[in-house]
N, C-alpha and C. Protein backbone atom coordinates (compact mmCIF):
# COMPACT_ATOMS: atom_id res chain seq x y z
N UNK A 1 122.63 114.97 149.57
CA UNK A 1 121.38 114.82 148.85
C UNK A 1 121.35 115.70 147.60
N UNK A 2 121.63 117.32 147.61
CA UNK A 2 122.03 117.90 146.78
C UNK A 2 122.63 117.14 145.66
N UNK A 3 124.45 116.79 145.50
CA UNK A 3 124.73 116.24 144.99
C UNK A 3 124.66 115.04 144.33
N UNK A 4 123.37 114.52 144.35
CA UNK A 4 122.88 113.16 143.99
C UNK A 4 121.97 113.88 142.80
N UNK A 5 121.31 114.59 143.40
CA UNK A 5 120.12 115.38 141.68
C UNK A 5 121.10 115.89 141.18
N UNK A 6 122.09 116.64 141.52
CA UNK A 6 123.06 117.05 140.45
C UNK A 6 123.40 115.98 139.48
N UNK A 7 123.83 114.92 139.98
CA UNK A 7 124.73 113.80 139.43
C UNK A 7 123.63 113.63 138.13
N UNK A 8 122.46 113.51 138.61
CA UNK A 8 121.49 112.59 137.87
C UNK A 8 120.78 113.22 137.12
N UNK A 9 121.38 114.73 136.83
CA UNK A 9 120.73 115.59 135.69
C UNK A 9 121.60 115.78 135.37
N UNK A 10 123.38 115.58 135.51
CA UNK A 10 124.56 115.80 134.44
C UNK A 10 124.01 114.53 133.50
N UNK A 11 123.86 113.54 134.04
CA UNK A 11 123.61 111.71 133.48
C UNK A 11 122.54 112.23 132.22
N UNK A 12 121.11 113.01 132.82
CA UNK A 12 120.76 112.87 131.77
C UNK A 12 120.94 114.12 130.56
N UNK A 13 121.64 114.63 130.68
CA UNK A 13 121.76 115.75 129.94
C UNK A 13 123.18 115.29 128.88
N UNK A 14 123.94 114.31 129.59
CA UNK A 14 124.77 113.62 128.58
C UNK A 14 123.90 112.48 127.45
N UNK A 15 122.92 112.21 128.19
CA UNK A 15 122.25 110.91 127.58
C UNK A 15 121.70 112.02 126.06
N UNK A 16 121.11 113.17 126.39
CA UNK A 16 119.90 114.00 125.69
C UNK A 16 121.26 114.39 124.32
N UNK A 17 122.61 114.67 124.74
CA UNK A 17 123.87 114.94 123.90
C UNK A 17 123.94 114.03 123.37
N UNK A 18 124.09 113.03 123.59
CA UNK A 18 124.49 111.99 123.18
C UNK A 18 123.52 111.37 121.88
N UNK A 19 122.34 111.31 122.14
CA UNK A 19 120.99 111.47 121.36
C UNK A 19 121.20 112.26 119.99
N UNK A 20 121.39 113.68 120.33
CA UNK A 20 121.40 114.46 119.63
C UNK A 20 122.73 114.10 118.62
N UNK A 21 123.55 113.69 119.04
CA UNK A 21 125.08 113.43 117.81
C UNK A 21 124.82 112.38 117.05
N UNK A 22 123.72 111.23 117.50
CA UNK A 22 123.54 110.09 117.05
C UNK A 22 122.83 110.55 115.91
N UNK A 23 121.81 111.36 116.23
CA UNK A 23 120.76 111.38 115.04
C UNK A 23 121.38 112.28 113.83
N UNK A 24 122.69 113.05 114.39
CA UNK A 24 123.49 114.42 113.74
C UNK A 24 124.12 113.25 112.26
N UNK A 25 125.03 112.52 113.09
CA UNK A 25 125.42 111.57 112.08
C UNK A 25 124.80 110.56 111.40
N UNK A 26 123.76 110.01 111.88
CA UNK A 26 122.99 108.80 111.01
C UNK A 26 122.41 110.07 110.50
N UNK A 27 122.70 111.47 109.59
CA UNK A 27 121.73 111.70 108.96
C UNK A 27 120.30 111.98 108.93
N UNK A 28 119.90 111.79 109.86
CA UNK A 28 118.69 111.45 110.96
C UNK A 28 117.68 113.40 109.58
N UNK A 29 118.04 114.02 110.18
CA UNK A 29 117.55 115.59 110.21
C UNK A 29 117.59 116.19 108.34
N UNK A 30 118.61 115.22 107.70
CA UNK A 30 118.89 115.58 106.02
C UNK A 30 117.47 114.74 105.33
N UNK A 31 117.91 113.44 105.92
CA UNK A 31 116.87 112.27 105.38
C UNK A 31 115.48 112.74 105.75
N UNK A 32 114.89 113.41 106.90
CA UNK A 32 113.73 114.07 106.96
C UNK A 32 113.26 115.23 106.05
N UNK A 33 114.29 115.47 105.88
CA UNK A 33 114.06 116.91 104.81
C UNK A 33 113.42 116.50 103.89
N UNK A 34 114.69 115.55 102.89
CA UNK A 34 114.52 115.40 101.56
C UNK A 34 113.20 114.37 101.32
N UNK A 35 112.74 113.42 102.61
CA UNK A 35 111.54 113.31 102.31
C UNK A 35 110.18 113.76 102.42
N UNK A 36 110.20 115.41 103.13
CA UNK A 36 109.31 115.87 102.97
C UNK A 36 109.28 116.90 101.81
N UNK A 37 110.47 116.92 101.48
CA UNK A 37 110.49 117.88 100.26
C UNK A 37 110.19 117.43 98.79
N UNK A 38 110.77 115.93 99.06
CA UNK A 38 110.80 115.32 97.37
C UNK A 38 109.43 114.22 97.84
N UNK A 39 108.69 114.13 96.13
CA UNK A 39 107.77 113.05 96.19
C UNK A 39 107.86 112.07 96.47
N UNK A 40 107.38 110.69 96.42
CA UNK A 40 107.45 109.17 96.71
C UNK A 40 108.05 108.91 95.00
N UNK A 41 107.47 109.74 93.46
CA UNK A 41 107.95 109.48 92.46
C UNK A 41 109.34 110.13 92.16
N UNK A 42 109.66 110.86 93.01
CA UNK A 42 110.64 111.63 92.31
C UNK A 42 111.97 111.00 93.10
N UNK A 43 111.49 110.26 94.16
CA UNK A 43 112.85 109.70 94.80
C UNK A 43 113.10 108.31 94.11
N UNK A 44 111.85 107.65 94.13
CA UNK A 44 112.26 106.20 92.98
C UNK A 44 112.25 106.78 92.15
N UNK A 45 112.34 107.34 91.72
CA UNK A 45 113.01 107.53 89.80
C UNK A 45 114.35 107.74 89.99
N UNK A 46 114.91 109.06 90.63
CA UNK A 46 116.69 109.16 91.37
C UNK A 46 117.12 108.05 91.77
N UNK A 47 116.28 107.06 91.94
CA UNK A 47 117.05 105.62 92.75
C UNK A 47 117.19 104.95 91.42
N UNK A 48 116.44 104.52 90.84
CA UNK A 48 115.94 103.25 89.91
C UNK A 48 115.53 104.16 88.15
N UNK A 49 115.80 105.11 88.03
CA UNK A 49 116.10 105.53 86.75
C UNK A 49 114.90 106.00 85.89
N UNK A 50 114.81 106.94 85.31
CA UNK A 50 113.80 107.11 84.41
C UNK A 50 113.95 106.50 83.55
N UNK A 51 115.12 106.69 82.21
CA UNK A 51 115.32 105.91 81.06
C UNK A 51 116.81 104.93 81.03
N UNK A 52 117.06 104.61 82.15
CA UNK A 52 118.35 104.19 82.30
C UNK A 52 118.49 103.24 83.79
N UNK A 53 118.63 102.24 84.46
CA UNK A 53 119.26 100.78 85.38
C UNK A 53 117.67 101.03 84.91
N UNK A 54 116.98 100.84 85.97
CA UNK A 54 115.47 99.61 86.13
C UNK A 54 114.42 100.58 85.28
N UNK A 55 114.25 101.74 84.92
CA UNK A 55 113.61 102.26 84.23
C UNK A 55 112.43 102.53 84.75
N UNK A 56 112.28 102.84 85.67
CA UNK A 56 111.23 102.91 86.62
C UNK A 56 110.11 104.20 86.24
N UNK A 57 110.84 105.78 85.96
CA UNK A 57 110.14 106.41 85.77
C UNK A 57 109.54 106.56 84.17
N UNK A 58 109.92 106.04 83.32
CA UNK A 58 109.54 105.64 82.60
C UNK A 58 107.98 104.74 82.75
N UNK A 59 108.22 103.26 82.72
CA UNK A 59 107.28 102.46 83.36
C UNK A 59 106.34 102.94 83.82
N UNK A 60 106.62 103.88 84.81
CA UNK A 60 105.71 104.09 86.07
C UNK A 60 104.82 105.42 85.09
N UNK A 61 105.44 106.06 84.09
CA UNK A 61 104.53 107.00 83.49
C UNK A 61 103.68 106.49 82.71
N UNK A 62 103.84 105.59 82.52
CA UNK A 62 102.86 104.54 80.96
C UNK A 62 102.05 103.89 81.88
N UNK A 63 102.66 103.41 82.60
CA UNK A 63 101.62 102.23 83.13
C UNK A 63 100.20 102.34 83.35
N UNK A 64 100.02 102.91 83.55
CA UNK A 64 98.13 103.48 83.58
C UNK A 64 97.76 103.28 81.74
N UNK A 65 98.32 104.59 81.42
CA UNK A 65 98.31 104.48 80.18
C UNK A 65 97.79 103.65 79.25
N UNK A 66 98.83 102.28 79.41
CA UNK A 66 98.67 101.17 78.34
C UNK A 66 98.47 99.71 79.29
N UNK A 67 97.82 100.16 80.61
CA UNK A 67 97.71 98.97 81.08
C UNK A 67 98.72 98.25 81.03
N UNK A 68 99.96 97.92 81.39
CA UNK A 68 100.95 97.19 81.46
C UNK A 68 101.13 96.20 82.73
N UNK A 69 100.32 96.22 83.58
CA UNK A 69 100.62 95.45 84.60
C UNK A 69 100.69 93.98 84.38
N UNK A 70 99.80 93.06 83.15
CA UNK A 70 99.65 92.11 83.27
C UNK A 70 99.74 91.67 81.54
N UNK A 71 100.12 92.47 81.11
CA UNK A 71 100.09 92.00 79.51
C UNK A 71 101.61 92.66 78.76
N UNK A 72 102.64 92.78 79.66
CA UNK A 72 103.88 93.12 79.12
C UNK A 72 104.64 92.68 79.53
N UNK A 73 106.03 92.34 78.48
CA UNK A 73 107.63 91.92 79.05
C UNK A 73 108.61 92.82 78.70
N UNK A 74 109.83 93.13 79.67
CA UNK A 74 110.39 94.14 79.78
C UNK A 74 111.43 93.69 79.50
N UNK A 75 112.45 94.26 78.74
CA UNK A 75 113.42 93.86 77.80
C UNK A 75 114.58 94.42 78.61
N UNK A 76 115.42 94.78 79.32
CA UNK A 76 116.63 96.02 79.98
C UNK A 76 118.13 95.01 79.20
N UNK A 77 118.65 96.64 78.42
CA UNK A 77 119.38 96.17 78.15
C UNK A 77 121.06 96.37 78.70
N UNK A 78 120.49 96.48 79.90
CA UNK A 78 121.73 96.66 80.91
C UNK A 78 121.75 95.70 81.49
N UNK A 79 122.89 95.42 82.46
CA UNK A 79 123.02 94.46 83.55
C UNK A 79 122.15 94.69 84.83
N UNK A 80 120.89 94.47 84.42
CA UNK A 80 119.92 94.88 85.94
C UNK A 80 119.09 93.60 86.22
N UNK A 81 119.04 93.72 87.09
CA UNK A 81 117.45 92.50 87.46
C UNK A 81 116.40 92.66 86.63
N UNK A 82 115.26 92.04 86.33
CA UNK A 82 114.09 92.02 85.92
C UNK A 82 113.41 92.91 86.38
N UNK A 83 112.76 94.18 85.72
CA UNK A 83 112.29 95.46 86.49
C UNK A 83 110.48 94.98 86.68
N UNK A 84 110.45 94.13 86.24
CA UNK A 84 108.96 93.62 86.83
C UNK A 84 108.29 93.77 88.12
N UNK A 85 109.19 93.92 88.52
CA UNK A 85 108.55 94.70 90.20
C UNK A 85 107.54 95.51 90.21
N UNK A 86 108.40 96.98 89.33
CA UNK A 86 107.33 97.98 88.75
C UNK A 86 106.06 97.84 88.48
N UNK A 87 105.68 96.52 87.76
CA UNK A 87 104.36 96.98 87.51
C UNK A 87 103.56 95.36 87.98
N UNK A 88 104.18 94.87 89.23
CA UNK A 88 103.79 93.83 90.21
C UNK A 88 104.19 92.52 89.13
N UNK A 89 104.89 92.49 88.68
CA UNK A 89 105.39 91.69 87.77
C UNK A 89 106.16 90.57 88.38
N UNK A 90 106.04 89.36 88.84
CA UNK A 90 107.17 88.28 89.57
C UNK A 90 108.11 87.84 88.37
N UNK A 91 107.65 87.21 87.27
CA UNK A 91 108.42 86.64 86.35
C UNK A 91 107.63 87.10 84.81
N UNK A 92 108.26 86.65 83.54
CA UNK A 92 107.89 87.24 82.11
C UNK A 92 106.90 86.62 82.17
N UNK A 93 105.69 87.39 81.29
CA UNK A 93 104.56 86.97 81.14
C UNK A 93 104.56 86.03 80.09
N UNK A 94 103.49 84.88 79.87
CA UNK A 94 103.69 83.80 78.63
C UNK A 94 102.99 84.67 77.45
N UNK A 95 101.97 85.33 77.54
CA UNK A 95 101.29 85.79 76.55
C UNK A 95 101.59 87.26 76.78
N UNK A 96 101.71 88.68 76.38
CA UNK A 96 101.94 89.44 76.14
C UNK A 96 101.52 90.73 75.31
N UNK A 97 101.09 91.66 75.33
CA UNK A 97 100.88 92.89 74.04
C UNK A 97 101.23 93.79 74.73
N UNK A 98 102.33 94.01 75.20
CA UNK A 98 103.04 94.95 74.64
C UNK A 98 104.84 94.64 75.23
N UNK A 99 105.95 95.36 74.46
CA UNK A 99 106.90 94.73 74.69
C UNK A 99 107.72 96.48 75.45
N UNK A 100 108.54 96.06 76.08
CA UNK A 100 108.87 97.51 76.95
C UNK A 100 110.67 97.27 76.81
N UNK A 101 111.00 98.36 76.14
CA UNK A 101 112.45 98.31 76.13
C UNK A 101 113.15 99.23 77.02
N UNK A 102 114.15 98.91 77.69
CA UNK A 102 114.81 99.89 78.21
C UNK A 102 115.99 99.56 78.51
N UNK A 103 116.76 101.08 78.12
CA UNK A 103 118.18 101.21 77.69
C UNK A 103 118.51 100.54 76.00
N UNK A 104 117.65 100.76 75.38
CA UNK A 104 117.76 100.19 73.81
C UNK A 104 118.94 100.80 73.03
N UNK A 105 119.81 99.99 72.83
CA UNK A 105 120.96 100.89 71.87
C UNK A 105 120.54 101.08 70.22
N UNK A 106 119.66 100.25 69.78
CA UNK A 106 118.75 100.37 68.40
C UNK A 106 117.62 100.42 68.37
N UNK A 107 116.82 101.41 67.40
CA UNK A 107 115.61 101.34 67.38
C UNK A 107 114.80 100.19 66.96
N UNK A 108 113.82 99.06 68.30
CA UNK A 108 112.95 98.10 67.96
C UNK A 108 112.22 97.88 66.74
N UNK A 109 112.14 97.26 66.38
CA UNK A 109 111.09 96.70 65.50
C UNK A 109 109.77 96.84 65.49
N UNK A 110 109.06 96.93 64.54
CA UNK A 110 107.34 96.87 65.06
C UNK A 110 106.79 98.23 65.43
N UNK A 111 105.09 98.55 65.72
CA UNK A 111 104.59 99.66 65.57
C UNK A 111 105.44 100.41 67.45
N UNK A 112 105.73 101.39 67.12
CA UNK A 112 106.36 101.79 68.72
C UNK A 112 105.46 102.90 68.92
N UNK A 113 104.80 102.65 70.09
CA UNK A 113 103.93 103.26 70.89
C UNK A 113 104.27 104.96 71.99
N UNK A 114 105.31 104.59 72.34
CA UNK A 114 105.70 105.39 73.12
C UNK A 114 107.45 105.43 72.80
N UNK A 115 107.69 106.69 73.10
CA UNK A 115 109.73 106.81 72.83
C UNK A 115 109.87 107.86 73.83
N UNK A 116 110.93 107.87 74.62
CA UNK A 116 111.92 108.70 75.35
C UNK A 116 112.62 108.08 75.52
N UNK A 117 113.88 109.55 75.16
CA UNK A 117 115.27 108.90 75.16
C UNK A 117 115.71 107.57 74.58
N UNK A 118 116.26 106.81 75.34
CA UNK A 118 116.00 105.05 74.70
C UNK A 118 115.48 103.88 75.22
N UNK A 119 114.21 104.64 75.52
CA UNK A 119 112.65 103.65 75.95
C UNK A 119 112.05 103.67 74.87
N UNK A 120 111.17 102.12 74.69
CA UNK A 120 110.51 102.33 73.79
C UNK A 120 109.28 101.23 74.68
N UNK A 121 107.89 102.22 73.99
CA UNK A 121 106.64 100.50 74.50
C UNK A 121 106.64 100.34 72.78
N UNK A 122 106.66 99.24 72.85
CA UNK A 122 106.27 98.34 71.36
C UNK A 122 104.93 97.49 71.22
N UNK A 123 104.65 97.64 70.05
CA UNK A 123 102.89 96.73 70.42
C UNK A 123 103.26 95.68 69.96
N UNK A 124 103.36 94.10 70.17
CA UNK A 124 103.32 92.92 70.25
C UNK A 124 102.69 92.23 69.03
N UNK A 125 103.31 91.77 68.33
CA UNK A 125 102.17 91.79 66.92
C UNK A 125 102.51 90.07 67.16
């Protein structure tokens, strides 16, 4: 009888090890950190770019700003998807005021509203 609770607290004390290596390697204990340490903005921007792939922190600083959710098209002049996501955007808008560049290798045309680095908002004339 003894040897039966023994058995069945080695069982679970391998199970509780076993647990513990799983979460060691999936990262489990790093990934908690860095999201209580870093913001919700400061990790999409490290993902998706301030002035450079989707331009996110960029975007995401204007957008209040100049109202962009529903009256802008976003120009990227990299190989990225359509960063319209950002500002609930599905596809280019037909009508438009204001034009959003990112990753611009020349300076746009027209009155430019906002500049970092090589972002630009442009007003839509």
């Amino acid at each position: 009888m003894i040897y039966l609770f023994k058995k069945n607290k080695n069982n679970e004390f391998f199970k509780l090890i076993l647990i513990i290596l799983v979460l060691i390697f999936s990262n489990f204990f790093l990934n908690g950190f860095i999201i209580l340490k870093h913001s919700y903005l400061d990790r999409m921007t490290k993902a998706y770019g301030y002035c450079e792939k989707h331009g996110y922190g960029f975007i995401e600083k204007n957008k209040k700003k100049y109202d962009l959710v529903k009256n802008s098209k976003i120009i990227n002049n990299n190989n990225f998807p359509y960063s319209g996501w950002i500002i609930d955007q599905i596809r280019d808008p037909i009508v438009y005021k204001y034009i959003i560049y990112i990753n611009s290798k020349k300076i746009p045309k027209g009155k430019i509203l906002e500049q970092e680095y090589n972002c630009y908002i442009v007003l839509n004339d």
